[in-house]
Protein backbone atom coordinates (compact mmCIF):
# COMPACT_ATOMS: atom_id res chain seq x y z
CA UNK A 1 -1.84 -49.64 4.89
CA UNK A 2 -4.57 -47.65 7.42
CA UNK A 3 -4.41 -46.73 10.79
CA UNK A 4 -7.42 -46.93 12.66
CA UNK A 5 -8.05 -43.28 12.31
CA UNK A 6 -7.86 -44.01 8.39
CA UNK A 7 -4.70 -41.64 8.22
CA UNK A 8 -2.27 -43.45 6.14
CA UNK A 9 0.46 -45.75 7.76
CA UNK A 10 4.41 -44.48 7.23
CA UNK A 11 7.30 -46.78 6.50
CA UNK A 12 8.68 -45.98 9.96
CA UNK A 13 5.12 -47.12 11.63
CA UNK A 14 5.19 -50.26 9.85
CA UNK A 15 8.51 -51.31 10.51
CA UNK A 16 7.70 -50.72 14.53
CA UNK A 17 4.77 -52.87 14.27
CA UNK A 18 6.54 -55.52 12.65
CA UNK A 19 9.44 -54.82 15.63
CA UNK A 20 6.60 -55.38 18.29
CA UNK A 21 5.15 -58.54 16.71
CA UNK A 22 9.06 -59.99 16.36
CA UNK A 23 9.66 -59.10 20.54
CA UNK A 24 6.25 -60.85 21.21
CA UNK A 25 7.18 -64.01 19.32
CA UNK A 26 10.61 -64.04 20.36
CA UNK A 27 9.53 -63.92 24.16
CA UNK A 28 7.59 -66.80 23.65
CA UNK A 29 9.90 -69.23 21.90
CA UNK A 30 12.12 -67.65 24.77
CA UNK A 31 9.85 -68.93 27.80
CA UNK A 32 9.51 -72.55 25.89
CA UNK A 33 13.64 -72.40 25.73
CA UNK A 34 13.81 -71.34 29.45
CA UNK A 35 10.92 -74.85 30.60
CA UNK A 36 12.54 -77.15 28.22
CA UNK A 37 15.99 -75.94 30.07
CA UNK A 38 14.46 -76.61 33.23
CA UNK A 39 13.46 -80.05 32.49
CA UNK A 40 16.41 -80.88 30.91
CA UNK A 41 18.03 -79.80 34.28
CA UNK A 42 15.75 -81.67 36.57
CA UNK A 43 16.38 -84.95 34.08
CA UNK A 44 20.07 -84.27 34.05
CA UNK A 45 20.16 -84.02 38.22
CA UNK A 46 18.46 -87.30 38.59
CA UNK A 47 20.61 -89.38 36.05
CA UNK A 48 22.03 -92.21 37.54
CA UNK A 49 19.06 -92.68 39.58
CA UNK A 50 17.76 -96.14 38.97
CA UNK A 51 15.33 -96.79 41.81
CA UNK A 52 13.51 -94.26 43.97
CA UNK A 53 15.26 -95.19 47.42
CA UNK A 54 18.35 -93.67 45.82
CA UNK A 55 16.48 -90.30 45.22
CA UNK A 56 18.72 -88.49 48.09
CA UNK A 57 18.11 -84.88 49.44
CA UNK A 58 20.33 -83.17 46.95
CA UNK A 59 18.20 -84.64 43.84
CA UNK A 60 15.15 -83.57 45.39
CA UNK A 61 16.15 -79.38 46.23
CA UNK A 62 17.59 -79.38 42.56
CA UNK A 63 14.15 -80.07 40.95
CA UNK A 64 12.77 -78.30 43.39
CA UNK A 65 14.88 -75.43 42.46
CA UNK A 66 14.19 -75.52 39.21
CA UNK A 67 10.81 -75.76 39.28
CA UNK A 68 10.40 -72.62 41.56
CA UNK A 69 12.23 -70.72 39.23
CA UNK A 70 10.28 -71.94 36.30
CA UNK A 71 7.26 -70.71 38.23
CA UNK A 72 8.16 -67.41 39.43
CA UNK A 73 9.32 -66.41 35.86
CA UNK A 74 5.96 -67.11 34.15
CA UNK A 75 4.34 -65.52 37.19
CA UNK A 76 6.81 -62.15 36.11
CA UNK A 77 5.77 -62.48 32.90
CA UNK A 78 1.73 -63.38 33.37
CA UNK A 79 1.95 -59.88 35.63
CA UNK A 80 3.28 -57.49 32.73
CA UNK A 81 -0.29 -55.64 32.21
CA UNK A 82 -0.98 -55.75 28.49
CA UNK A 83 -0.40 -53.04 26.23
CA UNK A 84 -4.34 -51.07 26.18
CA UNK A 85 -6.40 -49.30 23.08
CA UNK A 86 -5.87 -46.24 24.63
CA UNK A 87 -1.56 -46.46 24.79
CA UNK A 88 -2.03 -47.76 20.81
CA UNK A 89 -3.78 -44.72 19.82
CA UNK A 90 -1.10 -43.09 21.73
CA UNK A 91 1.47 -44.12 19.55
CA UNK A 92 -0.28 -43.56 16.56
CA UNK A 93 -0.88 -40.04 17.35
CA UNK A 94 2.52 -39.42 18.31
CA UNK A 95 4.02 -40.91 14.89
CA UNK A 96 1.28 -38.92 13.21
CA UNK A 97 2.45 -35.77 14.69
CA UNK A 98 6.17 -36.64 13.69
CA UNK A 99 4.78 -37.17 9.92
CA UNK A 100 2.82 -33.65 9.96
CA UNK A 101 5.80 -31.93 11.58
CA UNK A 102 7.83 -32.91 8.88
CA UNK A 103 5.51 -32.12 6.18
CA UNK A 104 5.38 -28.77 7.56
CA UNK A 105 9.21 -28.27 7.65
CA UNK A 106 9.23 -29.31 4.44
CA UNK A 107 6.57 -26.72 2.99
CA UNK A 108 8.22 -23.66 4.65
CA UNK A 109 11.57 -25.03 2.97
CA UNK A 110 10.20 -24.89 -0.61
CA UNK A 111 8.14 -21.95 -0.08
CA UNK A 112 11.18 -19.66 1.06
CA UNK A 113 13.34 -21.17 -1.89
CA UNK A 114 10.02 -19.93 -4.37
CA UNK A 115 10.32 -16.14 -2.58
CA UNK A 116 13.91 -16.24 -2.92
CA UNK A 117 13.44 -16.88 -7.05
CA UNK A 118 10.82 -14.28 -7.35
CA UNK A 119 12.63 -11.58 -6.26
CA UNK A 120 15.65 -12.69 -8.28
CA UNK A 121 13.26 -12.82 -11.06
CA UNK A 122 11.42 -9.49 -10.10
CA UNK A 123 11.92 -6.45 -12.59
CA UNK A 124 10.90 -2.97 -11.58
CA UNK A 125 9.14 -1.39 -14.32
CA UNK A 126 10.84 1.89 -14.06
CA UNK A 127 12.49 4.53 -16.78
CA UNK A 128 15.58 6.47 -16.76
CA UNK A 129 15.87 9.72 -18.65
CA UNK A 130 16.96 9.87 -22.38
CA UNK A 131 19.84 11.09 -24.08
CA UNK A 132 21.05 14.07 -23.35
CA UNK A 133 22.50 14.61 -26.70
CA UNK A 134 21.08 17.66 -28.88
CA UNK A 135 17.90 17.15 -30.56
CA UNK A 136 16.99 16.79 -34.32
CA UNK A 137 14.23 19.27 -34.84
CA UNK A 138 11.18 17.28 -35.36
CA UNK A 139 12.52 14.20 -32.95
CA UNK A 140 12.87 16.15 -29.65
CA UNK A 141 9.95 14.34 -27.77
CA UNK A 142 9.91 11.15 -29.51
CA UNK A 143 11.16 9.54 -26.45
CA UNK A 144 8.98 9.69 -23.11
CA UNK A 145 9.62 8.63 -20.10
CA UNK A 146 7.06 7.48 -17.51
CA UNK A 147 8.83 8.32 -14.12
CA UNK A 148 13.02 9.33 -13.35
CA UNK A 149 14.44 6.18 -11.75
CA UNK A 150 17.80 5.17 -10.49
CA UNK A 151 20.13 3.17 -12.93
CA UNK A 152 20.34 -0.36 -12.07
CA UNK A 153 23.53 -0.96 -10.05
CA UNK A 154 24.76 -4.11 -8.11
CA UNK A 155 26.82 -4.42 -4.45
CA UNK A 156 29.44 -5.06 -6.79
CA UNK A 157 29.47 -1.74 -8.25
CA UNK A 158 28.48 -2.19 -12.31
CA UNK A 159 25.46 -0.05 -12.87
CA UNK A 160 23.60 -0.16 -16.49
CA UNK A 161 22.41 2.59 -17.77
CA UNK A 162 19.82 3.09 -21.01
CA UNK A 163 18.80 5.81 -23.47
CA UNK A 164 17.62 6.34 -27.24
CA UNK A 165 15.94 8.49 -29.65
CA UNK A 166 15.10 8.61 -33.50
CA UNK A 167 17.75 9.53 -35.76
CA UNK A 168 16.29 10.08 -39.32
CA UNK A 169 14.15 6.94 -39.72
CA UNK A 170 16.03 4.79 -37.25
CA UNK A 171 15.65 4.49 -33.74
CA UNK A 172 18.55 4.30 -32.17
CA UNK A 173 18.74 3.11 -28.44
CA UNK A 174 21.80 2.46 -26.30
CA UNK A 175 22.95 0.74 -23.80
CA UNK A 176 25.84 1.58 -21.13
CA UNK A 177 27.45 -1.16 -18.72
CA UNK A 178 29.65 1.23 -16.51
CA UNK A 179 32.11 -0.74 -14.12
CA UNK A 180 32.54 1.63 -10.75
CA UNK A 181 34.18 -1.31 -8.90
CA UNK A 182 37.88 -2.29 -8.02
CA UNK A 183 38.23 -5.00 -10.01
CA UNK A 184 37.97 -5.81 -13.69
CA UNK A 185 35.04 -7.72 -14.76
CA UNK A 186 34.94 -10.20 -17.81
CA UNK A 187 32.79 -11.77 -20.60
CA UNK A 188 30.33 -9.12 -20.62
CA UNK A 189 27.12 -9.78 -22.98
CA UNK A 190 24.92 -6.69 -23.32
CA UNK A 191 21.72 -8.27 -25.01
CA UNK A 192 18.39 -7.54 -26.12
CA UNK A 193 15.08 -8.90 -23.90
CA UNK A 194 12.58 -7.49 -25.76
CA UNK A 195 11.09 -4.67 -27.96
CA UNK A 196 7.69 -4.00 -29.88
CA UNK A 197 8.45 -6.25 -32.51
CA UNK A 198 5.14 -4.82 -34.25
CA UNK A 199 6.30 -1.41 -34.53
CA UNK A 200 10.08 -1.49 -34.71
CA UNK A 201 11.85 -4.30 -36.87
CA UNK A 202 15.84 -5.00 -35.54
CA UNK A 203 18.08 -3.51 -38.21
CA UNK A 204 21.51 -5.02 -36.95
CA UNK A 205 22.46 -8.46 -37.15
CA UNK A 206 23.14 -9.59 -33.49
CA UNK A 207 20.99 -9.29 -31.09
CA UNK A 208 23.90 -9.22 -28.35
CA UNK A 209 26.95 -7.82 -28.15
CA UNK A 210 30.21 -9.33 -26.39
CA UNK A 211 32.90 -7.53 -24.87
CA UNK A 212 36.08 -9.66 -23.01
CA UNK A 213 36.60 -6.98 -20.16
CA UNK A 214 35.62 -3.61 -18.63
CA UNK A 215 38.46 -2.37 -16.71
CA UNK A 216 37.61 -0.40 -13.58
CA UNK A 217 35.99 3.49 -13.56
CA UNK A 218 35.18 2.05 -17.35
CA UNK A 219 32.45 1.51 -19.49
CA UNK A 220 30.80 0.26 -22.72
CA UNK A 221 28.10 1.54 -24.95
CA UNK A 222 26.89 -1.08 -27.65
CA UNK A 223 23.76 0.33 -29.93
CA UNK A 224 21.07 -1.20 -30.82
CA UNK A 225 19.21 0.00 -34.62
CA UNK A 226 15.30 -0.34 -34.99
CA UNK A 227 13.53 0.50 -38.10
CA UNK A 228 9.53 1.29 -37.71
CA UNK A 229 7.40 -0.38 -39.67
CA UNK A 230 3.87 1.47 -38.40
CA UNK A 231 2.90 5.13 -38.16
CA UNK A 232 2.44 4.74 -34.64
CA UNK A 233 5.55 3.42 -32.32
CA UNK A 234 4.75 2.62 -28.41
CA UNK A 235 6.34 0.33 -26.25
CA UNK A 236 9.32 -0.25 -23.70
CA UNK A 237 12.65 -1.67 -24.67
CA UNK A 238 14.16 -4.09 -22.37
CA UNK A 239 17.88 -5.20 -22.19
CA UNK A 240 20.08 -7.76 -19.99
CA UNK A 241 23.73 -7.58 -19.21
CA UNK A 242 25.63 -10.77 -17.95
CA UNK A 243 29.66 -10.68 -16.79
CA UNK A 244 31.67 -12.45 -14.85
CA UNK A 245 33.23 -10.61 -11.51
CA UNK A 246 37.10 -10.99 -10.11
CA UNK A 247 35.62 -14.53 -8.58
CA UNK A 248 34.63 -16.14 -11.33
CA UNK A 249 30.76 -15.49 -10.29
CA UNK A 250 28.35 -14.96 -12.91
CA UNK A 251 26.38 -12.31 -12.42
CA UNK A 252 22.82 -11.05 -14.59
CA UNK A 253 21.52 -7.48 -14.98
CA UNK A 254 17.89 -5.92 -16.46
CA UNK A 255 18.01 -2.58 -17.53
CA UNK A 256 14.89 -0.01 -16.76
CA UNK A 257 12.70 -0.66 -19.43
CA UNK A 258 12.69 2.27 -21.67
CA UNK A 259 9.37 3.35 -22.40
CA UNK A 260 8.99 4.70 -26.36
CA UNK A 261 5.91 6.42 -27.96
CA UNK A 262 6.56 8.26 -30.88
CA UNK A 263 3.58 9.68 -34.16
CA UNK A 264 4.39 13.00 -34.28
CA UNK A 265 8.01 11.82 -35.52
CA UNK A 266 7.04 9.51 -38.24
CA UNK A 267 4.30 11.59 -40.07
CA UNK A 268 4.83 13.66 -43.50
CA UNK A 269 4.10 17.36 -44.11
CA UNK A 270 0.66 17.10 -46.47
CA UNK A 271 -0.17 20.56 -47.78
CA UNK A 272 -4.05 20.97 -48.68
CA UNK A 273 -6.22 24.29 -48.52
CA UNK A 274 -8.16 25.54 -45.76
CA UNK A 275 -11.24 24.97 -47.55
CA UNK A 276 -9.61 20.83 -48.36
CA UNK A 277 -9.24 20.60 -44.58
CA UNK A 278 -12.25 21.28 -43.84
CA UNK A 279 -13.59 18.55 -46.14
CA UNK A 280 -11.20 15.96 -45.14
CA UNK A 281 -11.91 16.67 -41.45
CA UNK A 282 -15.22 15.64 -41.98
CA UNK A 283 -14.31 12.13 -43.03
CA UNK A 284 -11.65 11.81 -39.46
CA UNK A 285 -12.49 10.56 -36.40
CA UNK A 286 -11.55 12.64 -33.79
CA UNK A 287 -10.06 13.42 -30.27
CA UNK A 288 -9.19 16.10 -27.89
CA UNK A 289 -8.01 17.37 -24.76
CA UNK A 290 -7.62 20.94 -22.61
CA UNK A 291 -5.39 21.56 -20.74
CA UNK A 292 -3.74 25.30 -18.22
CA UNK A 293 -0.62 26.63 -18.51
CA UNK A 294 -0.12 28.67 -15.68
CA UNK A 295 3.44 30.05 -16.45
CA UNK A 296 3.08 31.45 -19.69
CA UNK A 297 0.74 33.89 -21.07
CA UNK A 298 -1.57 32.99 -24.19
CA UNK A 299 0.44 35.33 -26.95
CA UNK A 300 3.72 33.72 -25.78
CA UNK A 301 1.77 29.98 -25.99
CA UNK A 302 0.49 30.71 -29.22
CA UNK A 303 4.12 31.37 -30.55
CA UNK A 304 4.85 28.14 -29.14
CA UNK A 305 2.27 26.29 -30.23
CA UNK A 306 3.26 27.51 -34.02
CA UNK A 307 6.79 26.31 -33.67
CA UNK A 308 5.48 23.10 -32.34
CA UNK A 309 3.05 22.42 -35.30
CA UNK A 310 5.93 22.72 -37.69
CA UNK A 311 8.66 20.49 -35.66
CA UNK A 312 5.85 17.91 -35.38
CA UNK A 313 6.00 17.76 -38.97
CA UNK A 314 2.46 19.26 -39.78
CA UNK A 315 1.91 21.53 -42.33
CA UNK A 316 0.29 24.84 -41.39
CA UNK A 317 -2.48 24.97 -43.17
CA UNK A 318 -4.14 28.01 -41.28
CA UNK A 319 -2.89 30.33 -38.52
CA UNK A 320 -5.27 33.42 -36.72
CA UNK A 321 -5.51 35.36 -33.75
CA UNK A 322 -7.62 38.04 -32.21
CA UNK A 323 -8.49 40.03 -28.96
CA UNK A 324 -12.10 40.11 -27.76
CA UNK A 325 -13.16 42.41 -24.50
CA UNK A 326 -9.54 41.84 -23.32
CA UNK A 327 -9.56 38.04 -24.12
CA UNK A 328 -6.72 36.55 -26.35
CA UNK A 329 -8.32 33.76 -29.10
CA UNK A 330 -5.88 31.72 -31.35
CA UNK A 331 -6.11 29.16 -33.65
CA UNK A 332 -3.88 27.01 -35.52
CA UNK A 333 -4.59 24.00 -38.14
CA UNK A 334 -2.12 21.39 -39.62
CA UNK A 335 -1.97 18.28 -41.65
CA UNK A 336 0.17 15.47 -42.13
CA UNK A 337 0.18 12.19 -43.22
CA UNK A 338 1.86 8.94 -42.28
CA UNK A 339 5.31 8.12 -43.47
CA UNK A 340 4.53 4.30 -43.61
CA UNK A 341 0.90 3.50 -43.89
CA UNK A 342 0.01 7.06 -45.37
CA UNK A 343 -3.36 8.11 -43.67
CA UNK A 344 -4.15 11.53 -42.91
CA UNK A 345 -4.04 13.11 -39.93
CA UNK A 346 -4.74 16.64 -39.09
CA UNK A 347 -4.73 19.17 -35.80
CA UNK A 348 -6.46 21.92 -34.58
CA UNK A 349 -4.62 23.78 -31.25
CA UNK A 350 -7.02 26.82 -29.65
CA UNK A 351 -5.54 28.94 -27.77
CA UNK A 352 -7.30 31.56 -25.27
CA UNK A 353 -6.40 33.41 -21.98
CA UNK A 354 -6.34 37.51 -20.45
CA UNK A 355 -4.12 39.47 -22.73
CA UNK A 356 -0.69 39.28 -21.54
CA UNK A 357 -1.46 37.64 -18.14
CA UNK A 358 0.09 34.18 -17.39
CA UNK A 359 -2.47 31.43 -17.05
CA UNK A 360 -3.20 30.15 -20.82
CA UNK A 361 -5.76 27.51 -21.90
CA UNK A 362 -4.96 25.39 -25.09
CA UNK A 363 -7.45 23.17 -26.66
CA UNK A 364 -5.75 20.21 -28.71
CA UNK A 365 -7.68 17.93 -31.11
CA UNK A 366 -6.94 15.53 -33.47
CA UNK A 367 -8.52 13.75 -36.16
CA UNK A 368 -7.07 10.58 -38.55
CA UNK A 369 -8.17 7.79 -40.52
CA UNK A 370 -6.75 5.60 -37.83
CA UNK A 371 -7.82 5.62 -34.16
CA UNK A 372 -4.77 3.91 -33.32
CA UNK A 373 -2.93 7.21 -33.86
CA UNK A 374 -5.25 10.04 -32.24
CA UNK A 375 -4.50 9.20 -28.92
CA UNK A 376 -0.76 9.08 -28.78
CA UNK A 377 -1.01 12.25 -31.18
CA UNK A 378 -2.76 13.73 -28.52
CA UNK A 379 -0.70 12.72 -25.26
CA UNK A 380 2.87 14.08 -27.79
CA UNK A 381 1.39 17.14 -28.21
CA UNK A 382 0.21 17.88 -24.90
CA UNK A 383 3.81 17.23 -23.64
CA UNK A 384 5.17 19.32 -26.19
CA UNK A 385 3.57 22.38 -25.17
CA UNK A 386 3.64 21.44 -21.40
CA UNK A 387 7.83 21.37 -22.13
CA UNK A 388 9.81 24.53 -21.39
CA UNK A 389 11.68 25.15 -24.82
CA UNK A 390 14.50 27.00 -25.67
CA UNK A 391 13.05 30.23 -27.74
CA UNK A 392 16.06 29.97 -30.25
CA UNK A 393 16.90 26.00 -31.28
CA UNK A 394 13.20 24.78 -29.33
CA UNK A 395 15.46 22.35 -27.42
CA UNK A 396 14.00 21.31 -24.16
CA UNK A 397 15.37 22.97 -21.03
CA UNK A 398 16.44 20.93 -18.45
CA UNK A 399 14.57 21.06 -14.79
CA UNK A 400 17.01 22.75 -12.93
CA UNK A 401 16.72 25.59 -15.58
CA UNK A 402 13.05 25.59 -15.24
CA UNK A 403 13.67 26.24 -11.83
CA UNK A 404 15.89 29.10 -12.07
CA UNK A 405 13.43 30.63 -14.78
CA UNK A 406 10.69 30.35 -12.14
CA UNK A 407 12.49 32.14 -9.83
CA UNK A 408 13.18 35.18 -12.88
CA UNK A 409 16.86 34.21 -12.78
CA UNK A 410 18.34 33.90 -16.94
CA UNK A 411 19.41 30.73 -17.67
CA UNK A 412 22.01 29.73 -20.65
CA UNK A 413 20.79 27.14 -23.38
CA UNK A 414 22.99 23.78 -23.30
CA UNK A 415 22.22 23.08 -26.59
CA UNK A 416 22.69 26.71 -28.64
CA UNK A 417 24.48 29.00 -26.17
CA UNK A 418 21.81 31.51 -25.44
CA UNK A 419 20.61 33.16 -22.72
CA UNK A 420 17.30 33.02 -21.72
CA UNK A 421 15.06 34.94 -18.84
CA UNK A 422 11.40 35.73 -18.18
C-alpha cells in the first residue's frame, strides 16, 4: 500500500487509517443510537395517552425536550469542520519522518558495530627484530626485518613476542607468549596463521601448540620447523595466541608478522675457472646495484666484501686489486649454485674509492638462470655489506655499538669477546 506521495505505507500508518475509519463509523451508528433514544423517550412520555385532550403540559415540554436536544447535538456535530488535504498530507509527512528517523538510527547502529569489528580484525603489518642468538656463519642475514616495532602486548599485560633464523637446512622460528600480569592465565594455544607455503614446507606435526597455564612474570617459547623447498625463500610468518585471563574471558593475539627473505643461505659453493665464468656469465641474466659507504674506506670494504663472498656461500673464483692516480679499484667474482633446484648463480662486487679515505663505492651484480633469484641476491648482499661486522667471528654488531664506534669509542663483541675500535 501507497501514499499519495508514492512513498510506501508502514504498518503503523495503516493501522491509524483503519483507527480513523472505525471512529467515523462508530460516530455514526452513535448519532442513530442517540435519535432512536430520543424517540423512544418521546413515545415512552406519551404512553397512556389515548386521546389528544389528555396530552397535558408535562407530555408536551418532554418531547419538546428531547427534540431540542436531538437538534443541538447534530448541529455540534454538522459544525466539526472536516478534516482538509492539506492536514492529511500533514500526517503523512510526519509518519514519514518517524520512518526515515528510524532508518537512520538504525544505519549509524550497524555501521559503528562494522568499525568496531574492523579494528578488532585490523593487523599492523609490522616486524620485530630477530634472534639475538649467535650466528651460523653463512646464515647471519637470512632473516630481515622491514622496520623495529613494539611486541604486541594487551591492557592485560601478555605481550607476544617472535623471532627465527636458519639452522642448517631448517628454518627455525619461535614464538614467545610472556605473561607480565598479576594473575595466571590459562589454556594458552600458540598457533600458526600463515607462512609461504611455496617456499617453506611445515616439518612438525601440529600446527599449534597448547600449554594449561603461564604463571605470572612467566613465559613460553613453542618452535615452529620449516623445511625450504625453493632456492629462493621470501615471505612473512604470521602466528596467533589465544588464553583465557583470571575471568574466564577469552582473549586472541597476532604476532608481528615476521618478514623472511633468504638466497644467499640456501645456495652451494660451485668451483669453475675464471676463464668457465666468464662463459657461463654469458648465458645469465643479470642485475645490479651501487651503492656509498661513507664510514669505511675502500681497502677496509674490500676485506669485507671477501669475507662476505665466502659466508654467502660463493666460491671465489677471482680476487684483484690495484691503485690508479691515488684511486683504489677492486674486484671480486663468485659462483654458486642452488641447493634445491641447482641453477647457477654467480657475483661480481667492484669496489673503488681515494686510497685510505672513508667514503667507498661498491658495485654489486648478479647473474642466474633464474630471475626469481637476482633480485633478492641483490637486496642480501647489499645489506650485508651495509652491516657493521665484527672483524673476528663477522657477527653483526648491534646499533648501540655502531654508535659508540662512530663516536671512535672501542666496543666489545657480544658474540666472540673482542674488542673492537676505529
Amino acid at each position: 500500500m501507497r501514499t499519495s506521495r508514492g512513498y510506501p505505507m508502514t504498518q503503523e500508518g495503516e493501522v491509524k487509517t483503519r483507527k480513523s475509519q472505525k471512529e467515523e463509523v462508530g460516530l455514526w451508528v452513535y448519532v442513530v443510537f442517540f435519535i432512536g433514544l430520543m424517540f423512544i423517550s418521546i413515545a415512552v412520555s406519551l404512553s397512556g395517552v389515548s386521546a389528544i385532550d389528555e396530552i397535558t403540559t408535562t407530555h408536551i415540554s418532554s418531547a419538546i425536550f428531547f427534540s431540542l436536544l436531538g437538534v443541538i447535538f447534530l448541529m455540534c456535530w454538522m459544525s466539526i469542520p472536516p478534516e482538509t488535504e492539506e492536514s492529511k498530507e500533514k500526517r503523512r509527512d510526519e509518519r514519514e519522518r518517524r520512518r526515515q528517523d528510524e532508518l537512520a538510527r538504525f544505519r549509524q547502529a550497524e555501521e559503528a558495530r562494522r568499525k568496531a569489528l574492523e579494528r578488532r580484525r585490523a593487523v599492523v603489518r609490522t616486524s620485530y627484530p630477530s634472534t639475538s642468538k649467535k650466528p651460523i656463519p653463512g646464515v647471519t642475514h637470512a632473516i630481515s626485518d622491514v622496520r623495529r616495532a613494539p611486541p604486541t602486548k594487551t591492557s592485560e599485560g601478555v605481550e607476544v613476542r617472535r623471532g627465527g633464523e636458519f639452522i642448517g637446512n631448517r628454518m627455525r622460528f619461535k614464538v614467545k607468549v610472556l605473561n607480565d600480569s598479576p594473575y595466571i592465565i590459562t589454556d594458552v594455544t600458540v598457533y600458526l596463521l600463515s607462512y609461504p607455503k611455496d617456499a617453506l614446507r611445515f616439518a612438525g606435526e601440529d600446527h599449534d601448540t597448547f600449554f594449561a597455564k603461564i604463571e605470572p612474570s612467566g613465559f613460553r617459547s613453542p618452535t615452529f620447523d620449516f623445511l625450504p623447498t625453493q632456492d629462493c625463500v621470501k615471505g612473512e610468518i604470521v602466528a596467533g595466541v589465544s588464553y583465557m585471563d583470571m575471568r574466564g574471558q577469552p582473549h586472541t593475539l597476532t604476532a608481528k608478522p615476521f618478514v623472511i627473505r633468504s638466497v644467499c643461505d640456501l645456495l652451494i659453493p660451485q668451483q669453475v675457472s675464471p676463464q668457465d665464468f666468464k662463459v657461463k656469465l654469458k648465458e645469465l641474466e643479470c642485475g645490479e646495484i651501487s651503492i656509498k659507504i661513507d664510514e669505511w674506506t675502500p681497502e677496509e670494504m674490500f676485506e669485507k666484501s671477501l669475507r662476505i663472498v665466502d659466508e654467502s656461500n660463493f666460491f671465489e673464483v677471482s680476487s684483484n686489486t690495484e691503485e690508479t692516480d691515488g684511486v683504489f679499484f677492486g674486484t671480486i667474482v663468485g659462483f654458486a649454485k642452488g641447493k634445491y633446484t641447482g641453477k647457477d648463480v654467480g657475483v661480481e662486487i667492484k669496489v673503488t674509492g681515494p686510497v685510505g679515505m672513508k667514503g667507498a663505492s661498491c658495485t654489486i651484480q648478479v647473474s642466474g638462470e633464474d630471475q626469481a633469484m637476482i633480485l633478492p641476491a641483490i637486496d642480501d648482499l647489499r645489506e650485508r655489506l651495509s652491516a657493521w661486522l665484527c672483524p673476528m667471528c663477522s657477527s653483526p654488531l648491534p646499533l648501540a655499538n655502531v654508535e659508540e664506534l662512530r663516536k671512535g669509542n672501542v666496543v666489545k663483541c657480544q658474540f666472540c669477546g673482542v674488542s673492537i675500535g676505529r
